[in-house]
Protein backbone atom coordinates (compact mmCIF):
# COMPACT_ATOMS: atom_id res chain seq x y z
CA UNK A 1 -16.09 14.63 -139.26
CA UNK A 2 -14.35 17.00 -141.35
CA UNK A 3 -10.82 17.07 -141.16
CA UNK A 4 -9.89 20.65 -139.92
CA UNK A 5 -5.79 20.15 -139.57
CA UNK A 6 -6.08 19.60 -143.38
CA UNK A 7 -8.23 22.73 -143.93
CA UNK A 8 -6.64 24.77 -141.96
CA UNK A 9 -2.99 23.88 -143.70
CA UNK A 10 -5.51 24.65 -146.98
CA UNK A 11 -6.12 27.81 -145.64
CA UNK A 12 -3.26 28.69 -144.50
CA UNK A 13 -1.24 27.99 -148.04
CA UNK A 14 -3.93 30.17 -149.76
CA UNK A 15 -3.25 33.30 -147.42
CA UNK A 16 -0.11 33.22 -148.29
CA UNK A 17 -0.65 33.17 -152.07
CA UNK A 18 -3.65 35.49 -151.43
CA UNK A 19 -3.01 38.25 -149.02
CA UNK A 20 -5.83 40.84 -150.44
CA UNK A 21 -8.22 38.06 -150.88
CA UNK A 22 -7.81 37.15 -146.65
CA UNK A 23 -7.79 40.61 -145.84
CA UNK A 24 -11.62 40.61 -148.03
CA UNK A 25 -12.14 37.95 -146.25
CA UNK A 26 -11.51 38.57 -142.33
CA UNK A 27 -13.48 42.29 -143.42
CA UNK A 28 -16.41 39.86 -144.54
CA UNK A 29 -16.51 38.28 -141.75
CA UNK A 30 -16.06 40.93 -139.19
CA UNK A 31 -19.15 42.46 -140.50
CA UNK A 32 -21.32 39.37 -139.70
CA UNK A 33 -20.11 39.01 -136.53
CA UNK A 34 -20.57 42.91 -136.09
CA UNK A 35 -23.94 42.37 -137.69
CA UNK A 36 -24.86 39.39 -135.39
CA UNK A 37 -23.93 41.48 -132.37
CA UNK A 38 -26.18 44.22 -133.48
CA UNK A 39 -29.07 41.45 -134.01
CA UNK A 40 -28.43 40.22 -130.42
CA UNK A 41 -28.74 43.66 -128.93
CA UNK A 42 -32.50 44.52 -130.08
């Protein structure tokens, strides 16, 4: 199983150098879960 404290610390030191990339990021995925929802609806 994949270790997920150790990605998440990963993660978490790369938002920190990476602020515009996360903010890319959380739009990415707000539009697939916005686009899933949509999906589900029809």
């Amino acid at each position: 199983m994949a270790d997920l404290g150790g990605m998440a610390d990963k993660a978490k030191e790369a938002a920190q150098d990476n602020p515009e990339k996360v903010d890319q990021a959380k739009d990415k995925i707000k539009d697939a879960v916005d686009g899933n929802k949509d999906d589900e609806q029809n």
